[in-house]
C-alpha atoms as a PDB file:
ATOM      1  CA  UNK A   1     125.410 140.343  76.061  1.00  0.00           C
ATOM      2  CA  UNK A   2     127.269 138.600  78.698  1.00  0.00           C
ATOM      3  CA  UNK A   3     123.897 137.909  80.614  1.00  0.00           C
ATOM      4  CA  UNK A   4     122.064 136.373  76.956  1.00  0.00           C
ATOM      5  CA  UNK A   5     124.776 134.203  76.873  1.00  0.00           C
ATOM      6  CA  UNK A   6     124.854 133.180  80.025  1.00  0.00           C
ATOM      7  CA  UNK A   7     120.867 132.545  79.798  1.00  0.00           C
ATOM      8  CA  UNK A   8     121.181 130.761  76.281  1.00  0.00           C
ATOM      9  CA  UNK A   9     123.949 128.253  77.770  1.00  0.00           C
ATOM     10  CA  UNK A  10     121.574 127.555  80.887  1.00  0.00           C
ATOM     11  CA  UNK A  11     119.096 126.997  79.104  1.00  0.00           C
ATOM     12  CA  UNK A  12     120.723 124.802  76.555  1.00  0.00           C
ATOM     13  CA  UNK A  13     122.136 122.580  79.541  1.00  0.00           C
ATOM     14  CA  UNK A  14     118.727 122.212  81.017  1.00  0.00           C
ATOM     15  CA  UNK A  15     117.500 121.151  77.392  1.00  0.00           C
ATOM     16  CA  UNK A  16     120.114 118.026  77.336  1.00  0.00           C
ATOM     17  CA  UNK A  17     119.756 117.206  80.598  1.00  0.00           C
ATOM     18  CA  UNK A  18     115.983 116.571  80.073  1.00  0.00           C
ATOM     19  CA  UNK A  19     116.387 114.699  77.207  1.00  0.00           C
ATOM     20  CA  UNK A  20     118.680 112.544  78.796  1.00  0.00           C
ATOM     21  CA  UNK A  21     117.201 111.611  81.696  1.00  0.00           C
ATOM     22  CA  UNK A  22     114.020 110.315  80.160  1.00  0.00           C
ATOM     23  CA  UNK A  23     114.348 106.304  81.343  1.00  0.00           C
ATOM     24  CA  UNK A  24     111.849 105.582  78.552  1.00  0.00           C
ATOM     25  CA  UNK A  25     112.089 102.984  76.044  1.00  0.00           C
ATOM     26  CA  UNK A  26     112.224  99.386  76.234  1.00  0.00           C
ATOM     27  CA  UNK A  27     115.512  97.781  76.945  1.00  0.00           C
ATOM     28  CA  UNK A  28     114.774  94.590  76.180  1.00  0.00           C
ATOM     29  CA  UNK A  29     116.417  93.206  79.720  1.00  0.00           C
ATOM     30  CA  UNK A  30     113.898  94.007  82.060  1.00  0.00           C
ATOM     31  CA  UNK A  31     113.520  91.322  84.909  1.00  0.00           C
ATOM     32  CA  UNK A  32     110.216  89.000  84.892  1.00  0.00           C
ATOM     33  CA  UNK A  33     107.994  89.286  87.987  1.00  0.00           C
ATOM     34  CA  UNK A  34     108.833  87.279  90.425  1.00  0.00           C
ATOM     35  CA  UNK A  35     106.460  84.026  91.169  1.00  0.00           C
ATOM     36  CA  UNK A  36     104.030  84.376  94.020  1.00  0.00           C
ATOM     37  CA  UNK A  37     105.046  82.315  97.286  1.00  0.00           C
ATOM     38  CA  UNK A  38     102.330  79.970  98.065  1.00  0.00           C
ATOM     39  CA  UNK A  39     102.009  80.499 102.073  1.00  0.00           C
ATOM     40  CA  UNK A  40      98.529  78.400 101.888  1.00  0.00           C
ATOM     41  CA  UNK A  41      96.599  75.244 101.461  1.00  0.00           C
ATOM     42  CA  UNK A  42      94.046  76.199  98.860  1.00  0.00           C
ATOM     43  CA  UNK A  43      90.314  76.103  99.843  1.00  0.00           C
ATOM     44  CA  UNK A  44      89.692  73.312  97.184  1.00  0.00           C
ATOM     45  CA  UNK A  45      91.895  71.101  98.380  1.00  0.00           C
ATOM     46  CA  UNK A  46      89.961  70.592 101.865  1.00  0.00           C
ATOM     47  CA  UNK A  47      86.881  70.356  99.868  1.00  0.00           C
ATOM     48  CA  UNK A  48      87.352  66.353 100.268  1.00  0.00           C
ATOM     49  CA  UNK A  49      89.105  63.435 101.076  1.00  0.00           C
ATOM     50  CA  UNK A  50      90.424  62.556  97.792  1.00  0.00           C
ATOM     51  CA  UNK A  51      91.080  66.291  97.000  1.00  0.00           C
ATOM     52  CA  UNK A  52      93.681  66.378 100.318  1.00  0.00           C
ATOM     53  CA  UNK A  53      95.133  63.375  99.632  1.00  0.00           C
ATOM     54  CA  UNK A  54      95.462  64.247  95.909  1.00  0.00           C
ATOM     55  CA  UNK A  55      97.097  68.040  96.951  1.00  0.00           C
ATOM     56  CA  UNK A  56      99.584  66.184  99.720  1.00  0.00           C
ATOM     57  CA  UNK A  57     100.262  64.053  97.087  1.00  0.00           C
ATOM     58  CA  UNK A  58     101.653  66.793  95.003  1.00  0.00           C
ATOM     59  CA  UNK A  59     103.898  68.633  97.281  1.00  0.00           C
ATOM     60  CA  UNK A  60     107.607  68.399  97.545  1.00  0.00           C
ATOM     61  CA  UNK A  61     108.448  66.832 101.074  1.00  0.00           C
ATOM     62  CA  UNK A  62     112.287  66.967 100.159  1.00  0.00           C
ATOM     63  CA  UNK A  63     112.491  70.986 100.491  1.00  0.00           C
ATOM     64  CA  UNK A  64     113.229  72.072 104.112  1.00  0.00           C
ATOM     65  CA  UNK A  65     113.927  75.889 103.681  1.00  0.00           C
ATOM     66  CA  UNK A  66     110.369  76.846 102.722  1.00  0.00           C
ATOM     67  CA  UNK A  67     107.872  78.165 105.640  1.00  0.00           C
ATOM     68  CA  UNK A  68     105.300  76.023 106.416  1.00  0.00           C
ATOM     69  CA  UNK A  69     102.048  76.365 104.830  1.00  0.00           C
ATOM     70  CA  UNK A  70      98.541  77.553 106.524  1.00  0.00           C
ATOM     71  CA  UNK A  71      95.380  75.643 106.419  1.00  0.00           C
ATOM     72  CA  UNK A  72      92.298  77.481 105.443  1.00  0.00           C
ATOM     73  CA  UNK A  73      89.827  78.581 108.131  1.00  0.00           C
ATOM     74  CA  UNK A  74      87.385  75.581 108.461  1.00  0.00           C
ATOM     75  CA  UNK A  75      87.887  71.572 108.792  1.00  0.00           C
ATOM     76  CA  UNK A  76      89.064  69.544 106.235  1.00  0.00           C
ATOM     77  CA  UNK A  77      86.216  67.097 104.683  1.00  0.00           C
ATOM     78  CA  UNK A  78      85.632  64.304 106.329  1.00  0.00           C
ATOM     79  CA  UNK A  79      83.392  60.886 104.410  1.00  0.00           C
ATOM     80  CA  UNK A  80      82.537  58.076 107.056  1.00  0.00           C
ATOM     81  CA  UNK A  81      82.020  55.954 103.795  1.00  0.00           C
ATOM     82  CA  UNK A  82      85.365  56.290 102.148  1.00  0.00           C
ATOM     83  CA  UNK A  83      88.016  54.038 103.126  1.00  0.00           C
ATOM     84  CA  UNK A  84      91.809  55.544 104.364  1.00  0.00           C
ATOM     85  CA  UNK A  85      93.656  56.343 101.840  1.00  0.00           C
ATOM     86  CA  UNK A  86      97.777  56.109 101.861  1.00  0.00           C
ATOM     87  CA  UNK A  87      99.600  59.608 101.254  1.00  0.00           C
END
């Protein structure tokens, strides 16, 4: 007798234990992804002149914490027709 209860209160603990420890459901105050860190110059933007200037153009020059950012493998366009543009 001693050993069916014994068995029946094991095996009642395991029971709510399982059921407890589900971690399903939605809680409604999950964290968003985090955003990607941009570590490089995007291929488009060495496509041309205007393109460059237009990406430099666009950056934030006032944040100094950041790393610095990688240029893609290959020159940036060059136009011998184009005159310099101010960044």
């Amino acid at each position: 007798m001693l050993t069916r209860l014994t068995s029946a209160a094991a095996l009642a603990a395991s029971l709510v234990l399982t059921a407890c420890g589900g971690g399903g459901g939605d809680s409604g105050g999950s964290m968003p992804p985090p955003t990607p860190v941009v570590t490089a110059v995007p291929d488009s933007a060495i496509a041309t002149p205007a393109a460059l200037v237009s990406y430099l153009n666009g950056q934030s020059f006032s944040d100094e914490t950041s790393e610095p950012l990688t240029l893609p493998a290959g020159d940036p366009a060059t136009s011998e027709t184009d005159e310099p543009q101010a960044i």
